[in-house]
Every structure is written in structure tokens, then in C-alpha cells.
Protein backbone atom coordinates (compact mmCIF):
# COMPACT_ATOMS: atom_id res chain seq x y z
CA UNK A 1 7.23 -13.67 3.25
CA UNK A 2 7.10 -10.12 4.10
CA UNK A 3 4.17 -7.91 1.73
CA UNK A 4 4.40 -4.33 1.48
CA UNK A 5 1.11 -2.30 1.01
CA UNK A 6 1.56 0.77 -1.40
CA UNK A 7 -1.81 3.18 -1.26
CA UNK A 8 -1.69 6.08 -3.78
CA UNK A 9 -3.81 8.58 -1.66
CA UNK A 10 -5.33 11.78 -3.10
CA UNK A 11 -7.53 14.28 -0.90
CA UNK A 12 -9.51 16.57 -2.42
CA UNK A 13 -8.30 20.45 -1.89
CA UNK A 14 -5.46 18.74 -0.21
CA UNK A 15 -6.64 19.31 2.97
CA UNK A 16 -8.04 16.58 5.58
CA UNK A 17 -11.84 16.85 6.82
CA UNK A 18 -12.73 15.93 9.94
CA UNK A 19 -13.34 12.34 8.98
CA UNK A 20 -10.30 11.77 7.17
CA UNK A 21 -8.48 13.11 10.33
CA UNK A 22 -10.66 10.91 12.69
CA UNK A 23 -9.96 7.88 10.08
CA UNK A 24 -5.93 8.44 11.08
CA UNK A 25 -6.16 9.24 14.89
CA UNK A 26 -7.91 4.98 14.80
CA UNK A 27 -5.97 3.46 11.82
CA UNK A 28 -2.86 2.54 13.94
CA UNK A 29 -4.72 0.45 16.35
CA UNK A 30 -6.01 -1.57 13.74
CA UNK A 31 -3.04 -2.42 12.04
CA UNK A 32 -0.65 -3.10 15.45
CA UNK A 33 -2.64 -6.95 16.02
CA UNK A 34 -1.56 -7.58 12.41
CA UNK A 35 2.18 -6.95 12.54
CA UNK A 36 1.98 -3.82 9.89
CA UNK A 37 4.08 -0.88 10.37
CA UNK A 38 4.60 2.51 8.19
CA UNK A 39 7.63 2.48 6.41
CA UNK A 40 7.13 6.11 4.60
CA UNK A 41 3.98 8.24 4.31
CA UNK A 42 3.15 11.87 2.50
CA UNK A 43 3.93 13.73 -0.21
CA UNK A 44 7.11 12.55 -2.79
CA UNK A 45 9.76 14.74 -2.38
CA UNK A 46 11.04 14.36 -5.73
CA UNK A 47 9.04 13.06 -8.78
CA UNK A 48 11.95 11.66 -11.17
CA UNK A 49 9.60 11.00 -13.67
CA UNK A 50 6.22 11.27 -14.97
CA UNK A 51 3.31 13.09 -12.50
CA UNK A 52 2.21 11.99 -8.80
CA UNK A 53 -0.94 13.92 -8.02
CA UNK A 54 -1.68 13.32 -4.21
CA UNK A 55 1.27 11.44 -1.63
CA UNK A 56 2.04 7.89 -1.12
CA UNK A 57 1.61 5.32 1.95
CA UNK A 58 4.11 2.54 2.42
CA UNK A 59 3.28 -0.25 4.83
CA UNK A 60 4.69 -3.46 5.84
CA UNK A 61 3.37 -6.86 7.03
CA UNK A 62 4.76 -10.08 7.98
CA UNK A 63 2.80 -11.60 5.41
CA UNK A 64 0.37 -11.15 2.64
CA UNK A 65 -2.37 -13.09 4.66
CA UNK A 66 -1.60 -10.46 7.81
CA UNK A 67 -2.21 -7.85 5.64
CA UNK A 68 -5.43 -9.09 3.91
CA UNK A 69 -6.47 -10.14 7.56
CA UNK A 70 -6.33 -6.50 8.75
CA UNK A 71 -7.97 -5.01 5.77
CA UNK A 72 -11.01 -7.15 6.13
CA UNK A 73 -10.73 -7.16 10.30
CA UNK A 74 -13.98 -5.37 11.78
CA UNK A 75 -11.53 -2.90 13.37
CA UNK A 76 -10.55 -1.68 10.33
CA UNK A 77 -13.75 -2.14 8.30
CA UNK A 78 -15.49 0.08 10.64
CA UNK A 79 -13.40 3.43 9.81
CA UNK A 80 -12.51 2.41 6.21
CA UNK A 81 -15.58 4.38 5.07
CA UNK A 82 -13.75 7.15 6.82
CA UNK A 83 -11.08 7.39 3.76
CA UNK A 84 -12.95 5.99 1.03
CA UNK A 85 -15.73 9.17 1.34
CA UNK A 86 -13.39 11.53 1.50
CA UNK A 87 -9.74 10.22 -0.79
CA UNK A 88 -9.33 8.71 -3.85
CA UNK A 89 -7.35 5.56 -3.03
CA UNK A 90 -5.37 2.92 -5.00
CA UNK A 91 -4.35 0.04 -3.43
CA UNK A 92 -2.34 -3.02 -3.90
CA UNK A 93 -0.27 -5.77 -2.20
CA UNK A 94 3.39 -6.76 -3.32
CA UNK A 95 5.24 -9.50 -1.83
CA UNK A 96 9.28 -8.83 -1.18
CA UNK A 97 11.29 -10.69 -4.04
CA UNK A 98 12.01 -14.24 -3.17
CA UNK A 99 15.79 -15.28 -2.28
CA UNK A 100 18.08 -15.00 -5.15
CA UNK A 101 15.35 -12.47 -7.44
CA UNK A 102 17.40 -10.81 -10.25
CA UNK A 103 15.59 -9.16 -12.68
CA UNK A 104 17.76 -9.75 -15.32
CA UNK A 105 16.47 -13.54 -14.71
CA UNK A 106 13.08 -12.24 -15.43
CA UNK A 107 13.99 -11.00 -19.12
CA UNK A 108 15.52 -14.85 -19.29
CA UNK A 109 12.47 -16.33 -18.31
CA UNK A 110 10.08 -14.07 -20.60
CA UNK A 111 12.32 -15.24 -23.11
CA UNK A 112 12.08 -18.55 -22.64
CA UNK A 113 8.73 -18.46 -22.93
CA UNK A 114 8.71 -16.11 -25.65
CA UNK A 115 10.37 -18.90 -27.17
CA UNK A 116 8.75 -21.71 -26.83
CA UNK A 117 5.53 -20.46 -28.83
């Protein structure tokens, strides 16, 4: 089942240092072994609603087990000190919706269990 990695980045000032620069010249060759691939990267270009201090990173991976594989691979461990000392990062996995995912039958489940208490 595909997972999609979501990283709400913020640099300070905005700008990259050298190691934050140096982090994304090596990040791609960590990721292509694992199957991940950017699917959008940078700055919103509209905020709908609410605020979005910083830009967004959308990845994909075959799986969530490809994607927790590259984040704890030595390739990648050795540069993630890169970002972390110089962005403010939050990070989490979602898997795609299984096959037939409404979310209308989420309110009926929360219901039903609503219910049954």
C-alpha cells in the first residue's frame, strides 16, 4: 500500500546555509533504493485557510516499511543532521485510503461506536 511522507519544513531567515544546501544536493540518492519520489515541494501557493509558516514536502513510497527503511538507512542517517541543525521539521507517514474509503463511512463507523457505549 502506497505511504505518502508529508514534512512541514521551516528554515530560519528563509534562506538555505550551506548545510541545508549540501543536505539536498545527497537526499535524492538516498531515497532512489527505496522507491520514494517527490510528488510536490516548496512554498504553498495559496493558503485557503488558517497560517503555513515555512513550505511543504510531499513524498511517495511503495510502502510504509520502504519509507521507514530509508529514514533509518545509514545513507540517509548520515546527512539527516544536515536538516535537523538547521530546519524545524514535522514529519509523519500516511498510508493511501484502502479500496472503497468514503469518508462519509467514517462518520458511520464513529457512530457506531459512539453508540454502543
Amino acid at each position: 500500500m502506497t505511504t505518502y511522507l508529508i514534512n512541514h519544513l521551516r528554515i530560519p531567515g528563509d534562506v538555505p546555509n550551506d548545510e541545508a544546501l549540501t543536505y539536498l544536493e545527497r537526499v535524492e540518492d538516498t531515497v532512489a533504493p527505496y522507491g520514494g519520489k517527490w510528488l510536490a515541494q516548496g512554498p504553498p501557493n495559496v493558503v485557503v485557510e488558517g497560517a503555513w509558516p515555512g513550505a511543504v514536502v510531499l513524498m511517495e513510497f511503495p510502502s510504509r516499511e520502504a519509507a521507514l527503511q530509508w529514514y533509518k538507512s545509514s545513507a540517509y542517517q548520515a546527512i539527516l543532521p544536515l536538516r535537523t541543525r538547521n530546519s524545524i521539521s514535522d514529519i509523519v507517514l500516511i498510508d493511501e485510503f484502502p479500496e472503497g474509503f468514503t469518508v462519509r463511512g467514517i462518520a458511520t463507523d464513529l457512530r457506531e461506536r459512539m453508540q454502543e457505549r
